[in-house]
N, C-alpha and C. Protein backbone atom coordinates (compact mmCIF):
# COMPACT_ATOMS: atom_id res chain seq x y z
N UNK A 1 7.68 -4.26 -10.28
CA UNK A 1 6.87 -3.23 -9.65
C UNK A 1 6.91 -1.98 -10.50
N UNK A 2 6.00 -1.37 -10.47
CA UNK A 2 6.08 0.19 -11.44
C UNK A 2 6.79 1.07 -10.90
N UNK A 3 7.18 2.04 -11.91
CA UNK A 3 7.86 3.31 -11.23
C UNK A 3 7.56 4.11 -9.85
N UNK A 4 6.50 3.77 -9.08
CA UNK A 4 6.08 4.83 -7.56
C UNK A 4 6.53 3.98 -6.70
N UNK A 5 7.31 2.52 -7.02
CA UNK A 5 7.57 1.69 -6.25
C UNK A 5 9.15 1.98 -5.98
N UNK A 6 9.78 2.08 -4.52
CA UNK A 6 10.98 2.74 -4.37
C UNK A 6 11.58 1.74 -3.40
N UNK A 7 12.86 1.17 -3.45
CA UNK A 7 13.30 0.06 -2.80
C UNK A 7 14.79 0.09 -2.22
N UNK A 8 15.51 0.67 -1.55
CA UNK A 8 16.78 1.41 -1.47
C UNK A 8 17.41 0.46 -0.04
N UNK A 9 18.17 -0.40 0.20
CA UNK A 9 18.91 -1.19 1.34
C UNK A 9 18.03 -1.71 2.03
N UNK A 10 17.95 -1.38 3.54
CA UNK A 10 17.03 -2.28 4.27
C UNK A 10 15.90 -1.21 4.52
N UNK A 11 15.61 -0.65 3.62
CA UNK A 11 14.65 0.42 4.17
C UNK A 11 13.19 -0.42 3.27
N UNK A 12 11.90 -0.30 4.20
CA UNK A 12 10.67 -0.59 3.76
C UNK A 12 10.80 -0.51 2.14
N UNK A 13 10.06 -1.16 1.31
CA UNK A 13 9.81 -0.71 0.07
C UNK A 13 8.41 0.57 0.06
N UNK A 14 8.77 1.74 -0.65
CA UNK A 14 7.52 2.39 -0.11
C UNK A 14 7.01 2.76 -1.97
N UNK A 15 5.38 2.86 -1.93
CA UNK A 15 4.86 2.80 -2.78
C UNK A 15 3.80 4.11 -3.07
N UNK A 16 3.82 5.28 -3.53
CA UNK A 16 3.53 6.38 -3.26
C UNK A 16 2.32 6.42 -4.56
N UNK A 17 0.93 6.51 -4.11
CA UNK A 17 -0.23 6.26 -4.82
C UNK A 17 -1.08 7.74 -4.86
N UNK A 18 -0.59 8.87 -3.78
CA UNK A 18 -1.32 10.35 -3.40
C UNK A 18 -1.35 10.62 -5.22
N UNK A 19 -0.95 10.46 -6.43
CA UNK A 19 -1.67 11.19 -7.43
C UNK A 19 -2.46 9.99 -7.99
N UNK A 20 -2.89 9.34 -7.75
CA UNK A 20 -3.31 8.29 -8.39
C UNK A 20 -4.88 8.17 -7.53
N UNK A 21 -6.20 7.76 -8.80
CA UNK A 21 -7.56 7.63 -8.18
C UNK A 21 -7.91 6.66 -8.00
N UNK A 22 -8.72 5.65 -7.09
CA UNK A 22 -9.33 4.45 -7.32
C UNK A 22 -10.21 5.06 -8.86
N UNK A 23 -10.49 3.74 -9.25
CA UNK A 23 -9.80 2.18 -9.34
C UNK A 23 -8.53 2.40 -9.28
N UNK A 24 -7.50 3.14 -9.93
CA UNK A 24 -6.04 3.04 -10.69
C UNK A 24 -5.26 2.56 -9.40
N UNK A 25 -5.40 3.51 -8.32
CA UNK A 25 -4.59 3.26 -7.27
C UNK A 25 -4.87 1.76 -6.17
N UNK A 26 -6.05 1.45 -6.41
CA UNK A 26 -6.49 -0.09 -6.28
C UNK A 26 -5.50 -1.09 -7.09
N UNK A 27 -5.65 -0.81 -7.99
CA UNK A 27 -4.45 -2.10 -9.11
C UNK A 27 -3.48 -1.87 -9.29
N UNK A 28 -2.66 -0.52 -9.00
CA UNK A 28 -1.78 -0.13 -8.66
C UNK A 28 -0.68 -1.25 -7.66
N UNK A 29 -1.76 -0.81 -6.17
CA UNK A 29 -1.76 -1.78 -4.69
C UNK A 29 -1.63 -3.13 -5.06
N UNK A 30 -2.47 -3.51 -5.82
CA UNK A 30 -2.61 -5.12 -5.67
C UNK A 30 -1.56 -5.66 -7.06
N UNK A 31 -1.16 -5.12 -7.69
CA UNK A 31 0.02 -5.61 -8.79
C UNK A 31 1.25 -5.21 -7.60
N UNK A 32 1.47 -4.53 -6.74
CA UNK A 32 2.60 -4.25 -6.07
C UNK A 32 2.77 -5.31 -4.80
N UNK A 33 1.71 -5.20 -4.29
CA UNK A 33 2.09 -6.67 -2.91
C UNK A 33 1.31 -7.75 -3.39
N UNK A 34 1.32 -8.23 -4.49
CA UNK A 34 1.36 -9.38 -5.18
C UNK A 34 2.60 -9.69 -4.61
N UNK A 35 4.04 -9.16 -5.30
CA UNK A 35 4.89 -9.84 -5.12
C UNK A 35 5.95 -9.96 -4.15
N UNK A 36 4.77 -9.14 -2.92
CA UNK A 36 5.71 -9.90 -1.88
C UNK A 36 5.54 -10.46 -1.38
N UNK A 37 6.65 -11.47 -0.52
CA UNK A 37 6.47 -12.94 0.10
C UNK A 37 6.10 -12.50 2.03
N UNK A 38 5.83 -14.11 2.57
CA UNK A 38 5.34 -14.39 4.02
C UNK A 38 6.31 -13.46 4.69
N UNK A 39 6.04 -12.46 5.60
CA UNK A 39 6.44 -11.27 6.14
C UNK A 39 7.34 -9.95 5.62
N UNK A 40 7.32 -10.07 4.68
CA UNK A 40 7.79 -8.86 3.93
C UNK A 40 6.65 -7.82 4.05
N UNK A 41 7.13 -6.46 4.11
CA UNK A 41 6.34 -5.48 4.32
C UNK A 41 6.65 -4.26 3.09
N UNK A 42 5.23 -3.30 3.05
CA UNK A 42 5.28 -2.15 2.31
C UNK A 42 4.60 -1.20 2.56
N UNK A 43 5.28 0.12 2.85
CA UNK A 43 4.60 1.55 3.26
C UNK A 43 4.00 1.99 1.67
N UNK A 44 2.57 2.42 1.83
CA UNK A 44 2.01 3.03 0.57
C UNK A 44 1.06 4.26 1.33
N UNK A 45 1.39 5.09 0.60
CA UNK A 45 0.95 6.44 0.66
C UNK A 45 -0.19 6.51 -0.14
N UNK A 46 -1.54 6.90 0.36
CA UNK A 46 -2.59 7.23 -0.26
C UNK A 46 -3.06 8.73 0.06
N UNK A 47 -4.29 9.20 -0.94
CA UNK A 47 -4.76 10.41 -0.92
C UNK A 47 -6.11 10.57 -1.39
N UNK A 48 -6.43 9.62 -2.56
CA UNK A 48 -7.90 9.39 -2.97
C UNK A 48 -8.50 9.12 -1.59
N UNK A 49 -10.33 9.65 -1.56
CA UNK A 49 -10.59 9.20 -0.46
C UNK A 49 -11.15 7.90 -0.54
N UNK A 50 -11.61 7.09 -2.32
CA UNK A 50 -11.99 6.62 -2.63
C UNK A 50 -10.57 5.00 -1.96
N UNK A 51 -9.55 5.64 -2.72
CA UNK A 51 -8.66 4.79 -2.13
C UNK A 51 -7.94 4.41 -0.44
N UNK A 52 -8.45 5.40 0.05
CA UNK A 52 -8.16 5.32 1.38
C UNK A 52 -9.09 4.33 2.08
N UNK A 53 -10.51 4.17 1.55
CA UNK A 53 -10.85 3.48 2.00
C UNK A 53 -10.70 1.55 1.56
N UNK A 54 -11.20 1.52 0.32
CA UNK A 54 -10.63 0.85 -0.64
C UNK A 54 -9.48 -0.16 -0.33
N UNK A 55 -8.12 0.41 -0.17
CA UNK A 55 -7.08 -0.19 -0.22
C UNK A 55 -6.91 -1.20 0.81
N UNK A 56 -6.84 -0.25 2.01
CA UNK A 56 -6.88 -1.09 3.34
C UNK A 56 -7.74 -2.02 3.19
N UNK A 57 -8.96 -2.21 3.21
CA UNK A 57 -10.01 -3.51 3.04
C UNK A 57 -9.89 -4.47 2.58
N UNK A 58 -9.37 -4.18 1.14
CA UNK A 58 -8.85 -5.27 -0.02
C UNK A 58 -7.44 -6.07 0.97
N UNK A 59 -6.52 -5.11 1.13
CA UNK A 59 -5.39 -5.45 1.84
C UNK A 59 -6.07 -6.64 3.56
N UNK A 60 -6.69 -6.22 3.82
CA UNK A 60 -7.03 -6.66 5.02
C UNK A 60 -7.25 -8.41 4.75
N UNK A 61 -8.55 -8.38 3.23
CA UNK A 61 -9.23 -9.29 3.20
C UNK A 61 -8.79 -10.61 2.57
N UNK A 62 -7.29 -9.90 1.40
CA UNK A 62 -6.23 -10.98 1.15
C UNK A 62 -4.98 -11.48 1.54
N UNK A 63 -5.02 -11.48 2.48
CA UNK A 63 -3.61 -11.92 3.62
C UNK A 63 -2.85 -11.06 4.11
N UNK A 64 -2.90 -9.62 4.10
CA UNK A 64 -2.70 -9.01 4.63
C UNK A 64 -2.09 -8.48 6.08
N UNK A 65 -1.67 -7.74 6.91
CA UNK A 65 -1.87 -7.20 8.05
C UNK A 65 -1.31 -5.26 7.89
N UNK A 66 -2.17 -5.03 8.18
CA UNK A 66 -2.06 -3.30 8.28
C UNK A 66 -1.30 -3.01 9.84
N UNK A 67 0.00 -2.68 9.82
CA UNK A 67 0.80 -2.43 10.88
C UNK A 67 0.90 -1.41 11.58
N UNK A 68 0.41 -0.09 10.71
CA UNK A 68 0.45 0.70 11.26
C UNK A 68 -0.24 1.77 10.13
N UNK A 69 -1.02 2.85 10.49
CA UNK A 69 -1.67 3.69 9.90
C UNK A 69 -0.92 5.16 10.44
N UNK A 70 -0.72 6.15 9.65
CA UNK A 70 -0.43 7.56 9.72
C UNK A 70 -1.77 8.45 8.92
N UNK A 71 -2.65 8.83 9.85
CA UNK A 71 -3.99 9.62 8.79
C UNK A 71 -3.59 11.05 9.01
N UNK A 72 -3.20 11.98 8.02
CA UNK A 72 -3.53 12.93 8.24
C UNK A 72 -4.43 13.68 7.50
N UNK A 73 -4.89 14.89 7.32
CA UNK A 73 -5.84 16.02 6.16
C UNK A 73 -5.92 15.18 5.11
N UNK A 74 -4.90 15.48 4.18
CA UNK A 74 -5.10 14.67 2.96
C UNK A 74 -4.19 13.43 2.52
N UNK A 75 -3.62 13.02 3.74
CA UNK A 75 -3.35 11.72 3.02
C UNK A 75 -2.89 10.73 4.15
N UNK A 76 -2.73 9.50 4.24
CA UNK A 76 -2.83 8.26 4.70
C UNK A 76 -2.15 7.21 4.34
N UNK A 77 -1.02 6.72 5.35
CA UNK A 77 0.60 6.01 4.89
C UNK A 77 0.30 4.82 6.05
N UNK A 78 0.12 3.54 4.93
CA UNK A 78 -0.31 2.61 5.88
C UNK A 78 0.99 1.77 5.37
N UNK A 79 1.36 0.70 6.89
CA UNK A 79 2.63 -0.27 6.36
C UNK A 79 1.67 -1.79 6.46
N UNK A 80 2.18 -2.35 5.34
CA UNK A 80 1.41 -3.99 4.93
C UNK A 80 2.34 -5.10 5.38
N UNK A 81 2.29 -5.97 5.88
CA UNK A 81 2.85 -6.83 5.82
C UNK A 81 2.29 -8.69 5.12
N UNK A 82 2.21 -8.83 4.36
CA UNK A 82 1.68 -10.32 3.95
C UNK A 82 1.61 -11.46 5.20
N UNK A 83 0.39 -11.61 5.42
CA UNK A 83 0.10 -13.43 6.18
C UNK A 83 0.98 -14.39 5.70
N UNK A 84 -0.10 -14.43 5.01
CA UNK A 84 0.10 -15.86 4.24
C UNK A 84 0.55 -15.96 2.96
């Protein structure tokens, strides 16, 4: 996983994308929960609005589940968990 990727005991892995623009923060997302497995989860912080919308969708449409959303002004901390 790249450096915005943060992984510390049993705490969520969280993935912090607020300086980053779609596309970047799109391939960012999808090189990062690539590699996680059937119910493993990850909090990622967005801020593009391009990516706010973006991310979630993609996430939705490849096995995905969006657990929970935090929207505020400028930014948007959704937790993923993998289907399948």
């Amino acid at each position: 996983m790249d450096n915005n990727c943060q992984h510390t005991g049993m705490e969520i892995p969280s993935l912090n994308l607020t300086a980053e623009r779609c596309p970047m923060a799109l391939l960012l997302a999808k090189r990062a929960t690539k590699a996680l497995r059937y119910g493993q989860r990850m909090k990622i912080h967005l801020s593009d609005t391009g990516a706010r919308q973006d991310i979630p969708r993609y996430l939705l449409n490849h096995g995905f589940t969006i657990e929970e959303q935090v929207a505020e002004a400028q930014s948007l901390v959704i937790i993923v968990t993998r289907r399948q």
